[in-house]
C-alpha atoms as a PDB file:
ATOM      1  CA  UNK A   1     -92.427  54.056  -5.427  1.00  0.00           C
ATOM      2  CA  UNK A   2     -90.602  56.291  -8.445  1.00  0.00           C
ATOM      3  CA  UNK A   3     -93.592  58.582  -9.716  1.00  0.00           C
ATOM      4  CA  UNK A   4     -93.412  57.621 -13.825  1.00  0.00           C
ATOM      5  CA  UNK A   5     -92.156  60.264 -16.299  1.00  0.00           C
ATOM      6  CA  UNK A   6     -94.700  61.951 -17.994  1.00  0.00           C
ATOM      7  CA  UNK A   7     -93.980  61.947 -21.831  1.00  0.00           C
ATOM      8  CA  UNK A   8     -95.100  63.261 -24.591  1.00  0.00           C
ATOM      9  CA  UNK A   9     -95.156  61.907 -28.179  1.00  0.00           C
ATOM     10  CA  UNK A  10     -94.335  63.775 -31.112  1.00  0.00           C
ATOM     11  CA  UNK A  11     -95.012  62.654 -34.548  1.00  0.00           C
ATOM     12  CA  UNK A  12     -98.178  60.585 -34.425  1.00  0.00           C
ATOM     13  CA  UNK A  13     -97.796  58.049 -37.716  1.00  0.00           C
ATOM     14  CA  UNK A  14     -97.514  54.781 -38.392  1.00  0.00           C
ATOM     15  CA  UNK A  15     -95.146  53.790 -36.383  1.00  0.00           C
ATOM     16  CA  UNK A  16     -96.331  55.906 -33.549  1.00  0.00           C
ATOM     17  CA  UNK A  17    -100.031  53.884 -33.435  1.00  0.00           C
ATOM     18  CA  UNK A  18     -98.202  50.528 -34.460  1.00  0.00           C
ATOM     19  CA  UNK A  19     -95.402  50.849 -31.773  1.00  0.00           C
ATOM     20  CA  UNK A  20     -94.824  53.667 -29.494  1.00  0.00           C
ATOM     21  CA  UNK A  21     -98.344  54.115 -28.218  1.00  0.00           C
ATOM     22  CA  UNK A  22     -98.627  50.251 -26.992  1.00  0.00           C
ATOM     23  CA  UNK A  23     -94.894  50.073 -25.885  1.00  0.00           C
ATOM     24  CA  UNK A  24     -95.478  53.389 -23.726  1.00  0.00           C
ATOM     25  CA  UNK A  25     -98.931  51.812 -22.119  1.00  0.00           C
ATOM     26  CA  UNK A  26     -97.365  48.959 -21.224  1.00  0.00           C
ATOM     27  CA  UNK A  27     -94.263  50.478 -19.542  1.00  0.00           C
ATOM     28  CA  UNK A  28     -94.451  51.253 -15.853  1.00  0.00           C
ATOM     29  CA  UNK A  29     -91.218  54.100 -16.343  1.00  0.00           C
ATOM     30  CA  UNK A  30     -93.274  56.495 -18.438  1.00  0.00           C
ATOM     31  CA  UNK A  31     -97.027  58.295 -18.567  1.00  0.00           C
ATOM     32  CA  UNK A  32     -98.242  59.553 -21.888  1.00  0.00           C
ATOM     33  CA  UNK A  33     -98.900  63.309 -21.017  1.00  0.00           C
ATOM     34  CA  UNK A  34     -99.415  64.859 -24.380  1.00  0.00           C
ATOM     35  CA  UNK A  35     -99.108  64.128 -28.131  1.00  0.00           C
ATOM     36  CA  UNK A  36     -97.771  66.359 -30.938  1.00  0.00           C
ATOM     37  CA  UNK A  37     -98.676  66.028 -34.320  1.00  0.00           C
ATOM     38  CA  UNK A  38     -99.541  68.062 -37.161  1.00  0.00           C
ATOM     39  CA  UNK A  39    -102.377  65.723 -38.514  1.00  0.00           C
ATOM     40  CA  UNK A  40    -102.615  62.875 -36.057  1.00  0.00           C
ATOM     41  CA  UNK A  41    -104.362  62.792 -32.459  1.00  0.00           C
ATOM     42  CA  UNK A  42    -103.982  60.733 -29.762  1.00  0.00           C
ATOM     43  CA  UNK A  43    -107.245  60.490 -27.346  1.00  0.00           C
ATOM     44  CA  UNK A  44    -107.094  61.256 -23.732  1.00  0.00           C
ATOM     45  CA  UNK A  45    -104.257  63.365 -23.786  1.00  0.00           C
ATOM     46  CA  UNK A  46    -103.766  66.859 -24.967  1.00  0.00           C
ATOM     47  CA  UNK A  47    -102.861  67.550 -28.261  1.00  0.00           C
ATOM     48  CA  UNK A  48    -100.703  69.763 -29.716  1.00  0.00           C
ATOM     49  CA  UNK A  49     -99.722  70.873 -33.233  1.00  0.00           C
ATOM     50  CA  UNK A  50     -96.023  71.179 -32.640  1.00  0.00           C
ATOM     51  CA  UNK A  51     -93.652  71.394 -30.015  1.00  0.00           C
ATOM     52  CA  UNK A  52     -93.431  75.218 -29.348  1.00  0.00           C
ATOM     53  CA  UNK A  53     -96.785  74.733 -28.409  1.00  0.00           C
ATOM     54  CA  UNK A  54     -96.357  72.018 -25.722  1.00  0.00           C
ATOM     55  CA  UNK A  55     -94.087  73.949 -24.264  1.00  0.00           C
ATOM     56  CA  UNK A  56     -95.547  77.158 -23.994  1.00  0.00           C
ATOM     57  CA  UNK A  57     -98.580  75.336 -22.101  1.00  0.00           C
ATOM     58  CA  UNK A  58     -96.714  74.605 -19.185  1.00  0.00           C
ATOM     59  CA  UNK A  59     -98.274  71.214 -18.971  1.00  0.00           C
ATOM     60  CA  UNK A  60     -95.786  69.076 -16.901  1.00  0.00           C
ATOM     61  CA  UNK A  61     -93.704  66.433 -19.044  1.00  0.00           C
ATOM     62  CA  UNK A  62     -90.228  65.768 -18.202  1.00  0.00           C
ATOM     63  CA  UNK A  63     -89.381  63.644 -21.851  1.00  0.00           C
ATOM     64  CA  UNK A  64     -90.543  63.793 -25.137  1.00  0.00           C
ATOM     65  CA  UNK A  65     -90.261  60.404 -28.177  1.00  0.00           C
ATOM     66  CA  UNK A  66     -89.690  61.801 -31.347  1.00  0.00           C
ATOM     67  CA  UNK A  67     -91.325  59.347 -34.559  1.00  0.00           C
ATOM     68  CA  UNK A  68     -91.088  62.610 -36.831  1.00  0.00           C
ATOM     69  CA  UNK A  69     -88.968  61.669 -40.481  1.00  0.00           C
ATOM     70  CA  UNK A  70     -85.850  62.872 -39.636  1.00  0.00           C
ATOM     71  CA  UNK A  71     -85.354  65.577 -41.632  1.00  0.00           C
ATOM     72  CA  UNK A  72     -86.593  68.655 -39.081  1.00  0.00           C
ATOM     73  CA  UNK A  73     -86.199  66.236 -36.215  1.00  0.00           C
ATOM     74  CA  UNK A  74     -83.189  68.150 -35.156  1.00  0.00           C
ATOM     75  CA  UNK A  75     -84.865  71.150 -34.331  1.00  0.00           C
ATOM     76  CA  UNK A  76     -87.802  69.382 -32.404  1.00  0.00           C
ATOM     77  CA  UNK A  77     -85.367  68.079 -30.174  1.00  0.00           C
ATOM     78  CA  UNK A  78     -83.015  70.949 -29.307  1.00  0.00           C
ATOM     79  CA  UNK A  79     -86.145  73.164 -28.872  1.00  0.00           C
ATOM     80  CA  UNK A  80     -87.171  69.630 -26.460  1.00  0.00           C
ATOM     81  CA  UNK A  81     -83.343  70.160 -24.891  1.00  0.00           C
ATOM     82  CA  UNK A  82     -83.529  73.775 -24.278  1.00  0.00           C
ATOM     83  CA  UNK A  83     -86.764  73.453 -22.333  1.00  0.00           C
ATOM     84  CA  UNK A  84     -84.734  70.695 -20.254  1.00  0.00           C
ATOM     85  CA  UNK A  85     -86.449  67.531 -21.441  1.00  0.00           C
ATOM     86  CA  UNK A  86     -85.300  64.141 -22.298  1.00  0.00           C
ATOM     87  CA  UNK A  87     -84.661  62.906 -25.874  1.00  0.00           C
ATOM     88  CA  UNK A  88     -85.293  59.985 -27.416  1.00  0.00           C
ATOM     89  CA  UNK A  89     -85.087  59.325 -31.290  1.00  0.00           C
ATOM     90  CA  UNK A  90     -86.595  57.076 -33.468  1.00  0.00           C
ATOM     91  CA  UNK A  91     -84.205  55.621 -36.000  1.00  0.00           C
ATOM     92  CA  UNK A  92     -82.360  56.842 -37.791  1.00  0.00           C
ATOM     93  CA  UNK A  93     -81.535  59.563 -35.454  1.00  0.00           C
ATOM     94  CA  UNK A  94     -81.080  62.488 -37.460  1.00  0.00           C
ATOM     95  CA  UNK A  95     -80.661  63.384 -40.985  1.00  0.00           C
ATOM     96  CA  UNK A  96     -77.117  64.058 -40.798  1.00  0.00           C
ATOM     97  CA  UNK A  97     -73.872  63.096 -38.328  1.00  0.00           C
ATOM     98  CA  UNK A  98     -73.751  66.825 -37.817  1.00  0.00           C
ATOM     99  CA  UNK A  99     -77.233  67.775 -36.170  1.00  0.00           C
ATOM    100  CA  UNK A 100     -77.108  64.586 -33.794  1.00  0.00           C
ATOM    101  CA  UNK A 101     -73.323  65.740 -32.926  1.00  0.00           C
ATOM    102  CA  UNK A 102     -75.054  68.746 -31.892  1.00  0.00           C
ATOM    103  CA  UNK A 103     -77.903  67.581 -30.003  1.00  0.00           C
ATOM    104  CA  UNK A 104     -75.181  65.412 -28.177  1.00  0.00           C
ATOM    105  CA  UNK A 105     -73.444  68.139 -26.745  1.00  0.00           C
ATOM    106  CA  UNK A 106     -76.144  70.225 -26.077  1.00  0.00           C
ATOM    107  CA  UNK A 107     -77.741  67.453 -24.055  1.00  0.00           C
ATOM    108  CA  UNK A 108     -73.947  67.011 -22.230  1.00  0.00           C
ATOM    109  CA  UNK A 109     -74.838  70.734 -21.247  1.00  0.00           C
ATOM    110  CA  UNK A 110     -78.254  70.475 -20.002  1.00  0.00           C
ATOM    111  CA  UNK A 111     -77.468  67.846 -18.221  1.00  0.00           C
ATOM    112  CA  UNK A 112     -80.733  65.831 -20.455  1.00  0.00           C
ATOM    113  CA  UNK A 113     -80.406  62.295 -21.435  1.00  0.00           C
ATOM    114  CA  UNK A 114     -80.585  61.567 -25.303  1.00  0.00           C
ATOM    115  CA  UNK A 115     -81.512  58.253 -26.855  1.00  0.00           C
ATOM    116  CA  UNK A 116     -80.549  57.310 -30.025  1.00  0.00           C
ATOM    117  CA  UNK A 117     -82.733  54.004 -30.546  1.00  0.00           C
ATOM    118  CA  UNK A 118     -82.152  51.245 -32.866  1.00  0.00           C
ATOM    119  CA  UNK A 119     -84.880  49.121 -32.499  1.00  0.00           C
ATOM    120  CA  UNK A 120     -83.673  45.842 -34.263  1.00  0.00           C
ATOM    121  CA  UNK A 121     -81.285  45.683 -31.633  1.00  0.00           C
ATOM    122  CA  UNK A 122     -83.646  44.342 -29.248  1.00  0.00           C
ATOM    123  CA  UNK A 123     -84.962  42.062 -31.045  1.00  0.00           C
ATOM    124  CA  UNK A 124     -85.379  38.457 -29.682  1.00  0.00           C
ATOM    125  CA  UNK A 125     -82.327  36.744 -30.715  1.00  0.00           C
ATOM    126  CA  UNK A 126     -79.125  39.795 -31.025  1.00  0.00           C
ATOM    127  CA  UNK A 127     -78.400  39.606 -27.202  1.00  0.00           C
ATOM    128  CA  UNK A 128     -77.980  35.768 -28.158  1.00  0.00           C
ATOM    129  CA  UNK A 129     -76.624  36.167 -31.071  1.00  0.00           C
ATOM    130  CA  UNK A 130     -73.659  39.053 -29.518  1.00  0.00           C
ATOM    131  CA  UNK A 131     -72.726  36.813 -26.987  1.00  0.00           C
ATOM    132  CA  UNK A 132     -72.366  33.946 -29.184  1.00  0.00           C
ATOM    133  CA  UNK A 133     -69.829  36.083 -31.518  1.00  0.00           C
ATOM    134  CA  UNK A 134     -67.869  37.458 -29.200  1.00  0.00           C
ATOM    135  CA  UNK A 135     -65.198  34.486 -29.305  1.00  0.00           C
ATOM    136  CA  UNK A 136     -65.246  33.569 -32.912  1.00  0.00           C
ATOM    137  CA  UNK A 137     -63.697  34.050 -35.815  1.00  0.00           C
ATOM    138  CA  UNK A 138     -65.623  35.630 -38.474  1.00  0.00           C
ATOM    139  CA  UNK A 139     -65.248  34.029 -42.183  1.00  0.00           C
ATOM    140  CA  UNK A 140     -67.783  36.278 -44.048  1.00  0.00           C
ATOM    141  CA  UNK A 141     -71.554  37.784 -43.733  1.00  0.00           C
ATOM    142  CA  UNK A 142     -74.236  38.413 -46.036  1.00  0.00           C
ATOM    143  CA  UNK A 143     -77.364  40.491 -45.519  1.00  0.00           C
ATOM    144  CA  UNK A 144     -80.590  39.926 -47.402  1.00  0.00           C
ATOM    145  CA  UNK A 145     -83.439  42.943 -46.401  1.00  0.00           C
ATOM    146  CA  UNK A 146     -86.089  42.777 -48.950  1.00  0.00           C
ATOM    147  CA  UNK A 147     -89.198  44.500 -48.389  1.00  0.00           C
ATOM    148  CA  UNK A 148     -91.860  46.185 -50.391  1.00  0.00           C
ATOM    149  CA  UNK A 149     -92.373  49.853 -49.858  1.00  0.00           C
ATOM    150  CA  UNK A 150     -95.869  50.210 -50.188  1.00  0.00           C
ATOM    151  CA  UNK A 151     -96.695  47.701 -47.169  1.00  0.00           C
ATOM    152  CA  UNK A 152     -94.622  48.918 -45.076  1.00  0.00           C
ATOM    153  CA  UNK A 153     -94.452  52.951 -45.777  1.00  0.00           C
ATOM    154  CA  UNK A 154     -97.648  53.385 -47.490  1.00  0.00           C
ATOM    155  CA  UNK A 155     -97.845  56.776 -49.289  1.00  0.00           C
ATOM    156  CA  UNK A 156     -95.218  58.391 -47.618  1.00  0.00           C
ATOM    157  CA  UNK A 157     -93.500  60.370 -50.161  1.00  0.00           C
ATOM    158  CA  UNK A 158     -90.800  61.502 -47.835  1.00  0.00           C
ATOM    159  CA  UNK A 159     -88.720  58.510 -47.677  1.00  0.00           C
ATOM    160  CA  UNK A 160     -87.918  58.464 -51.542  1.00  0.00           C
ATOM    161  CA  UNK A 161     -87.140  62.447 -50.885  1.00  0.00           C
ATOM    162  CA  UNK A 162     -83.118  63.482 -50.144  1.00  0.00           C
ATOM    163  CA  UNK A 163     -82.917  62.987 -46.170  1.00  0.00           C
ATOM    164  CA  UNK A 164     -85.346  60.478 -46.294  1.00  0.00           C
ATOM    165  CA  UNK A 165     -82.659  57.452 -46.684  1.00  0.00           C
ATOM    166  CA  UNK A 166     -85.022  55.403 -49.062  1.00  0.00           C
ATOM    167  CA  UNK A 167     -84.351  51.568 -48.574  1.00  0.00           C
ATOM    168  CA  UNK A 168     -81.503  52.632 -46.238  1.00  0.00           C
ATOM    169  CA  UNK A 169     -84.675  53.137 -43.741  1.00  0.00           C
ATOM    170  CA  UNK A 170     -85.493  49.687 -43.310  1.00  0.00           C
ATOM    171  CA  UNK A 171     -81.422  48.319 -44.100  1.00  0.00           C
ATOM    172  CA  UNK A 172     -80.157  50.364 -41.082  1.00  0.00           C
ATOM    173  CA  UNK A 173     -82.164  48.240 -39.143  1.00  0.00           C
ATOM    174  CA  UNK A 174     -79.563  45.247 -40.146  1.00  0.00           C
ATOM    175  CA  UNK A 175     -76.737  47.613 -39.536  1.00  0.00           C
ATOM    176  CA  UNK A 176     -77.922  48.359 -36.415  1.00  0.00           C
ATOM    177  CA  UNK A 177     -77.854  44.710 -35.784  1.00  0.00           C
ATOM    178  CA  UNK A 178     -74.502  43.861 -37.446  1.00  0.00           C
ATOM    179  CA  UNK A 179     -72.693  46.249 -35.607  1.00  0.00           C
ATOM    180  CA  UNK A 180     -73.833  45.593 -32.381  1.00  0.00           C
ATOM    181  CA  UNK A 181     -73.749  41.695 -32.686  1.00  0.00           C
ATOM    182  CA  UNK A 182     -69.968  41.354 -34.789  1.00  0.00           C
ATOM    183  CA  UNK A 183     -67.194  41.627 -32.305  1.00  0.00           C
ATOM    184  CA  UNK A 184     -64.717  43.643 -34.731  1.00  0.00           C
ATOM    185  CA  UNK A 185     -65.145  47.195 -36.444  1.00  0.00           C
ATOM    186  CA  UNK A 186     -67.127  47.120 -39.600  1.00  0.00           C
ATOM    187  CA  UNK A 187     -66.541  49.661 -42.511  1.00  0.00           C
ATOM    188  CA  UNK A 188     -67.743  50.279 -46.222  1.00  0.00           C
ATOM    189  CA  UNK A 189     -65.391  49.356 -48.818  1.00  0.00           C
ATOM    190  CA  UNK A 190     -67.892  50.197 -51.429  1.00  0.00           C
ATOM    191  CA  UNK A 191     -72.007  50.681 -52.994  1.00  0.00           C
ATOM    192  CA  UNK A 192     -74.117  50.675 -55.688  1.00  0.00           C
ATOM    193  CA  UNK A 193     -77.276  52.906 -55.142  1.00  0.00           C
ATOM    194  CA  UNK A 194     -80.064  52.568 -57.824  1.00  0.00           C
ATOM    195  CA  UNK A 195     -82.982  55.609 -57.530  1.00  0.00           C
ATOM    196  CA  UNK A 196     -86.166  55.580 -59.393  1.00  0.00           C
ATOM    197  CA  UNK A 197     -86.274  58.403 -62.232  1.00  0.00           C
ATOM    198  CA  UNK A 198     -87.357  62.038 -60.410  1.00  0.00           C
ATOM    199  CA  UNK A 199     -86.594  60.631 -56.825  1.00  0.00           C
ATOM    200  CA  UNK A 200     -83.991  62.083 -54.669  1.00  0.00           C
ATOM    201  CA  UNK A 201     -83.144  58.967 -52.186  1.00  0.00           C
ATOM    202  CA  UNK A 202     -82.352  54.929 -53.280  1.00  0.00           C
ATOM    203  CA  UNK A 203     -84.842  51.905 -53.738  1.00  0.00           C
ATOM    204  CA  UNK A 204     -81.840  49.981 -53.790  1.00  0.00           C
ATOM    205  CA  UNK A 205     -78.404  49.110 -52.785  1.00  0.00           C
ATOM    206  CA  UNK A 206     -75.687  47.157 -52.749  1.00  0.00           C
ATOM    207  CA  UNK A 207     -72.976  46.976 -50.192  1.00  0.00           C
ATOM    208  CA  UNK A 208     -69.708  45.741 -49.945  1.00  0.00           C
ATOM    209  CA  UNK A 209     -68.177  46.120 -46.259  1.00  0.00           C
ATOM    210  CA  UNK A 210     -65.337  44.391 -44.256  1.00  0.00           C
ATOM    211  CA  UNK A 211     -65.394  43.456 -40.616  1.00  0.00           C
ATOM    212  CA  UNK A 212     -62.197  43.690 -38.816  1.00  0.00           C
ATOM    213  CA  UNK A 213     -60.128  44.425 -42.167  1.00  0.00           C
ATOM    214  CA  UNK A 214     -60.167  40.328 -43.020  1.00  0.00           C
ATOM    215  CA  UNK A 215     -63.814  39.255 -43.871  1.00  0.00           C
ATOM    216  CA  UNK A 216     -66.126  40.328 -46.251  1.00  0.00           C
ATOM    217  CA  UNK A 217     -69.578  41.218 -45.460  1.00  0.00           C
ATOM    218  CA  UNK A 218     -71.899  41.755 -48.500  1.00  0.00           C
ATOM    219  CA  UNK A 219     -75.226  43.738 -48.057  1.00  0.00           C
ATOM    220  CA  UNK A 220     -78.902  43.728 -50.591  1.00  0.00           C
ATOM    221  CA  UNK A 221     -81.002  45.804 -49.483  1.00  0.00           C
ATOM    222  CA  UNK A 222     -84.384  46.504 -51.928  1.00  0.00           C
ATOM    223  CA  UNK A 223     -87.497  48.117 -51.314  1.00  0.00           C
ATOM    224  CA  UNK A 224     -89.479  46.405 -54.005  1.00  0.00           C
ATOM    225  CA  UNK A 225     -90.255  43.214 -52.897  1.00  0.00           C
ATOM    226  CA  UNK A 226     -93.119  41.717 -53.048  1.00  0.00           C
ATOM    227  CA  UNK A 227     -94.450  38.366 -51.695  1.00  0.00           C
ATOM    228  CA  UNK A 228     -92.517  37.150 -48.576  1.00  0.00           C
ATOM    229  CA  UNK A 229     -89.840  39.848 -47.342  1.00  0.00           C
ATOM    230  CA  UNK A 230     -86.579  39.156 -46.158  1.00  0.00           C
ATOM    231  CA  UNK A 231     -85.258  40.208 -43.235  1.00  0.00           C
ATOM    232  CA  UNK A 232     -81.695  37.912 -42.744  1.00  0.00           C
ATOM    233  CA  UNK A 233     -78.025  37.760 -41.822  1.00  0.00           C
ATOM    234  CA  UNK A 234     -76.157  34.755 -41.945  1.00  0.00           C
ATOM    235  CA  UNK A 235     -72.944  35.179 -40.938  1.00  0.00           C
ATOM    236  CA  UNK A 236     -69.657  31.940 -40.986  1.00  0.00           C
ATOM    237  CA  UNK A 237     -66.998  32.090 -38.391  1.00  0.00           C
ATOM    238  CA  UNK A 238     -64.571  28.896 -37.757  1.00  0.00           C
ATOM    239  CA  UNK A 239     -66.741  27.646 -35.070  1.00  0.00           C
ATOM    240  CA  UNK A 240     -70.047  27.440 -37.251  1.00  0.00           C
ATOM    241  CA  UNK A 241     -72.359  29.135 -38.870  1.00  0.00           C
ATOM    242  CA  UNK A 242     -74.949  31.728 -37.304  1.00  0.00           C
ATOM    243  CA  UNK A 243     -78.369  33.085 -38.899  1.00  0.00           C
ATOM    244  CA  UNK A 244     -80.926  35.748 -37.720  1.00  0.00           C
ATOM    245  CA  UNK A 245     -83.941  35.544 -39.124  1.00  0.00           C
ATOM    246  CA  UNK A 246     -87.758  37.701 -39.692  1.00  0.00           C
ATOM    247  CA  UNK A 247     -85.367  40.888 -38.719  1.00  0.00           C
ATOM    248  CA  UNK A 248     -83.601  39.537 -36.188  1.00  0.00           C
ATOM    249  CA  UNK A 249     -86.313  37.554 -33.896  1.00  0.00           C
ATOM    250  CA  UNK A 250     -84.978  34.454 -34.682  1.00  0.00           C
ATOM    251  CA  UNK A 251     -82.024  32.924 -34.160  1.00  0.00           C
ATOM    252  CA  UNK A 252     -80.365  29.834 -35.550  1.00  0.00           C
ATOM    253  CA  UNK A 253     -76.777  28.326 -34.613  1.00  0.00           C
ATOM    254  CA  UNK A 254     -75.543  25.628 -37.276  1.00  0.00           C
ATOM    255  CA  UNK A 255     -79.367  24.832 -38.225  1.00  0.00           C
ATOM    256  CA  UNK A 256     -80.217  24.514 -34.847  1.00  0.00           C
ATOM    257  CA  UNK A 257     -83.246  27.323 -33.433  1.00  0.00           C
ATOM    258  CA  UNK A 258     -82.209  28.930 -30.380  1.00  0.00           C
ATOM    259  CA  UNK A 259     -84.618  29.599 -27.548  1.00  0.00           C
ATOM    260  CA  UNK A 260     -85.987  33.401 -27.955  1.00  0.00           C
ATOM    261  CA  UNK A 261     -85.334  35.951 -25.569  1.00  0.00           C
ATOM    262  CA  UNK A 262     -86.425  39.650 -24.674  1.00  0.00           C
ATOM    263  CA  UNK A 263     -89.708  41.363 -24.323  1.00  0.00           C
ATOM    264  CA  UNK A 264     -90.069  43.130 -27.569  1.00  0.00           C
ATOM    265  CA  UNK A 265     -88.167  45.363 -29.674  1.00  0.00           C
ATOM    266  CA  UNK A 266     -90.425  48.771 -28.405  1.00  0.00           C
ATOM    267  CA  UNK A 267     -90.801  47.514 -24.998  1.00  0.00           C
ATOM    268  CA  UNK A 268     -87.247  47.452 -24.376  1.00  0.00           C
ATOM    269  CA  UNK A 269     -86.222  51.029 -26.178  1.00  0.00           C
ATOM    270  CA  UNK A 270     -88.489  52.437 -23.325  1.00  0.00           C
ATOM    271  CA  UNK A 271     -87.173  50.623 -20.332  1.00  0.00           C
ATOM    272  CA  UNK A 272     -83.960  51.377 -21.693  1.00  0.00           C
ATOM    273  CA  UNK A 273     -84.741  55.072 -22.075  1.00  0.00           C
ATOM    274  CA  UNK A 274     -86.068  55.520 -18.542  1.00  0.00           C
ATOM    275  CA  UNK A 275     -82.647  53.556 -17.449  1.00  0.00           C
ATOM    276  CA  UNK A 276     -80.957  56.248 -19.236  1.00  0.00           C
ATOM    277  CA  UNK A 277     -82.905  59.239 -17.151  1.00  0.00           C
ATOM    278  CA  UNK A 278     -82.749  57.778 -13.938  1.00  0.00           C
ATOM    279  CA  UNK A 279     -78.635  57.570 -14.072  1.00  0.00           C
ATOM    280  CA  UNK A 280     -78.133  60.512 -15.730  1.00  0.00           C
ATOM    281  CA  UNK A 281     -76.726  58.921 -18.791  1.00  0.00           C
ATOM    282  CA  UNK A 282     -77.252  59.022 -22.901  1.00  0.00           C
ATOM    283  CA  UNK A 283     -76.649  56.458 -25.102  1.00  0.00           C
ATOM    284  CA  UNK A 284     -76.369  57.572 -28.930  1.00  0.00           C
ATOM    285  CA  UNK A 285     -74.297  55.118 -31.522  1.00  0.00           C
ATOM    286  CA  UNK A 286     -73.720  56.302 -34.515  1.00  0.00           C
ATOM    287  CA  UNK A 287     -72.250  53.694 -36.833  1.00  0.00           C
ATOM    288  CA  UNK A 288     -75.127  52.576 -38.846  1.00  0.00           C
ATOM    289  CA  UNK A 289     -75.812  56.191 -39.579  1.00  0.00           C
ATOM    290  CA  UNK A 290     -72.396  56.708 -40.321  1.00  0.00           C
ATOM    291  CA  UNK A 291     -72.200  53.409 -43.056  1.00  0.00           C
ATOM    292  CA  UNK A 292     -75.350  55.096 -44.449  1.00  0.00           C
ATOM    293  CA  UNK A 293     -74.025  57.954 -44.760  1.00  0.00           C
ATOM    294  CA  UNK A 294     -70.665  56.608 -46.323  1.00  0.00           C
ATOM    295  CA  UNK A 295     -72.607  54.775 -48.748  1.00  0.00           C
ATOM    296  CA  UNK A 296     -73.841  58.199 -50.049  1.00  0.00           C
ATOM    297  CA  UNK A 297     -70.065  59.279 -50.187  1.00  0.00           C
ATOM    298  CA  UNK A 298     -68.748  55.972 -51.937  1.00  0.00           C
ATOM    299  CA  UNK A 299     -71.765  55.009 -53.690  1.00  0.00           C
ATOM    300  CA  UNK A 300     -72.119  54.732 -57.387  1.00  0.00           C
ATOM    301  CA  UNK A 301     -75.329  55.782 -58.847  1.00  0.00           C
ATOM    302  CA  UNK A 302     -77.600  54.323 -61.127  1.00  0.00           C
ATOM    303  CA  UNK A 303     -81.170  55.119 -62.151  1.00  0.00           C
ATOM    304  CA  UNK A 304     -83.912  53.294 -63.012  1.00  0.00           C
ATOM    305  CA  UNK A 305     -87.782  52.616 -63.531  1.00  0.00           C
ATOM    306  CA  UNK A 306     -89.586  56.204 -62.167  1.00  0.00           C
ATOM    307  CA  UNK A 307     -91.685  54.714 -58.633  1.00  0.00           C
ATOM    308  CA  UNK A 308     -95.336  55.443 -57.623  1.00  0.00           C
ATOM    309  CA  UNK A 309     -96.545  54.295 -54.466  1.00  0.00           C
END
C-alpha cells in the first residue's frame, strides 16, 4: 500500500479550519505533518511560525497547502520548491501572472508538482454542466455573485488592500467555473470597478466579456450583499437553457434539476493534488487570474461610500 504524503499546512485561517483541515483528514493520499502559521495552531502536529522554520527542522514532509492571502504567497512557495516539496495554492494563485510564471518553471526544474486550485470547479454540478456544453451553441451568459463581505471574510482587512482582489476573491470563483465549463475562449471586452473611499482593491464590478468572439457574457459581482447571496450562472445556447446554482452545486437544464455529482469541492482539490505527485505532473490554469487581472487593465474606476467591516 502507497505510504501517504506527509503535508504540511501553511496559513491557518478561515478557510484553513473551514476546509483544508477536514478535506486533508478525510483523504487517504495525504498526512498532516505540520502547520505554519503566524497566529493560528493546529493541535497534534508541530507548529511552526513560518516556513523557513519547517524547513530548517528537518521534520519529514514531502508537500506543503498554501491558504496564505496571496500577496507573499510567492515566496512561501519557491522557498517550499527549493527545499523540493510539492505546491499547492489556494485560489487565486498568486498575486500577479508574473510570480506564478515563476513558480511554474521553477517547479519544471525541480522536478515538484504545483497546483493551482480552483475550488468551484469541483463543485457538484460543473463536470455535468462541461459535458453538457461541449456540443452547443452558446447564445449569451450572465453571472450574478452577490455576497456580503463581513460573513464571509470577517475582519480581514487584506482583501480590500491592492493584491488582495476585493470582490474579485469570491467572482473568480465563477470564472473559474465559466472557463472550465464554456467550450470556446472567453475574454474581457470591458469593466467597471467601484472601491470604497481609502481602499486600494474593488467592492464591486461589472463585466462585460465575450465567449468565442459571438456571445456576450455579462458579469455582477458585489461584496455587499446582504440577506440571501447569490452565487449563479445561467447561460442560453440553441439547444436550451443551462443554470448553476448556490456556487455551482446545483445544476439545472431547461428548469429541470440534474442529479448531483462529486464528493466535495476540498475533497477533490486533494485527491487531485496527490494525482498530480504521483505522475509527476502540475496542473496550473491561469485564465481567471488573467480576466482579473485584465479587468484591472480595462477597468474604469469609480469610488464610492468609505467601507468598515
Amino acid at each position: 500500500m502507497t505510504q501517504p504524503l506527509k503535508l504540511a499546512l501553511v496559513g491557518i485561517g478561515k478557510i484553513a479550519r473551514d476546509q483544508h483541515l477536514p478535506a486533508i483528514a478525510a483523504e487517504a493520499g495525504f498526512e498532516l505533518a505540520a502547520a505554519v502559521s503566524r497566529n493560528g495552531r493546529v493541535e497534534g502536529v508541530p507548529n511552526f511560525t513560518d516556513i523557513a522554520a519547517l524547513i530548517a527542522s528537518g521534520l519529514a514532509i514531502d508537500a506543503v497547502s498554501l491558504c496564505t492571502p496571496p500577496v507573499g504567497r510567492h515566496r512561501i512557495a519557491a522557498e517550499a520548491l527549493a527545499a523540493g516539496l510539492h505546491v499547492m495554492l489556494e485560489k487565486p494563485p498568486g498575486a500577479t501572472l508574473a510570480e506564478v510564471h515563476q513558480l511554474q518553471a521553477q517547479a519544471a526544474g525541480a522536478g515538484r508538482s504545483l497546483f493551482a486550485t480552483w475550488h468551484s470547479r469541483h463543485a457538484d454540478g460543473v463536470a455535468t454542466a462541461a459535458a453538457w456544453l461541449a456540443d452547443k451553441q452558446i447564445t449569451r451568459a450572465s453571472i450574478v455573485w452577490r455576497e456580503d463581505i463581513r460573513v464571509w471574510h470577517p475582519g480581514q482587512e487584506w482583501i480590500l488592500e491592492a493584491g488582495g482582489l476585493g470582490v474579485f476573491d469570491p467572482g473568480i470563483n465563477a470564472l473559474s467555473i465559466v472557463t472550465a465549463i464554456l467550450p470556446g475562449p472567453l475574454r474581457l471586452d470591458g469593466a467597471r470597478l467601484v472601491f470604497p473611499a481609502g481602499r486600494g482593491a474593488p467592492i464591486a464590478a461589472a463585466l462585460d466579456l465575450v465567449h468565442d468572439d459571438a456571445a456576450p457574457v455579462r458579469a455582477d459581482f458585489d461584496f455587499r450583499q446582504t440577506g440571501p447571496q447569490s452565487w449563479d450562472i445561467t447561460i442560453e445556447t440553441d439547444a436550451g437553457t443551462l443554470m448553476l446554482t448556490e456556487g455551482g452545486a446545483r445544476l439545472w437544464i431547461d428548469g429541470v434539476e440534474q442529479p448531483a455529482q462529486g464528493v466535495g469541492e476540498y475533497p477533490a482539490l486533494y485527491r487531485r493534488f496527490a494525482e498530480l505527485v504521483a505522475a509527476g505532473e502540475s496542473d496550473c490554469d491561469l485564465r481567471p487570474l488573467t480576466l482579473v487581472a485584465d479587468a484591472f487593465l480595462l477597468g474604469e474606476r469609480t469610488e464610492t461610500d468609505p467601507f468598515a467591516f
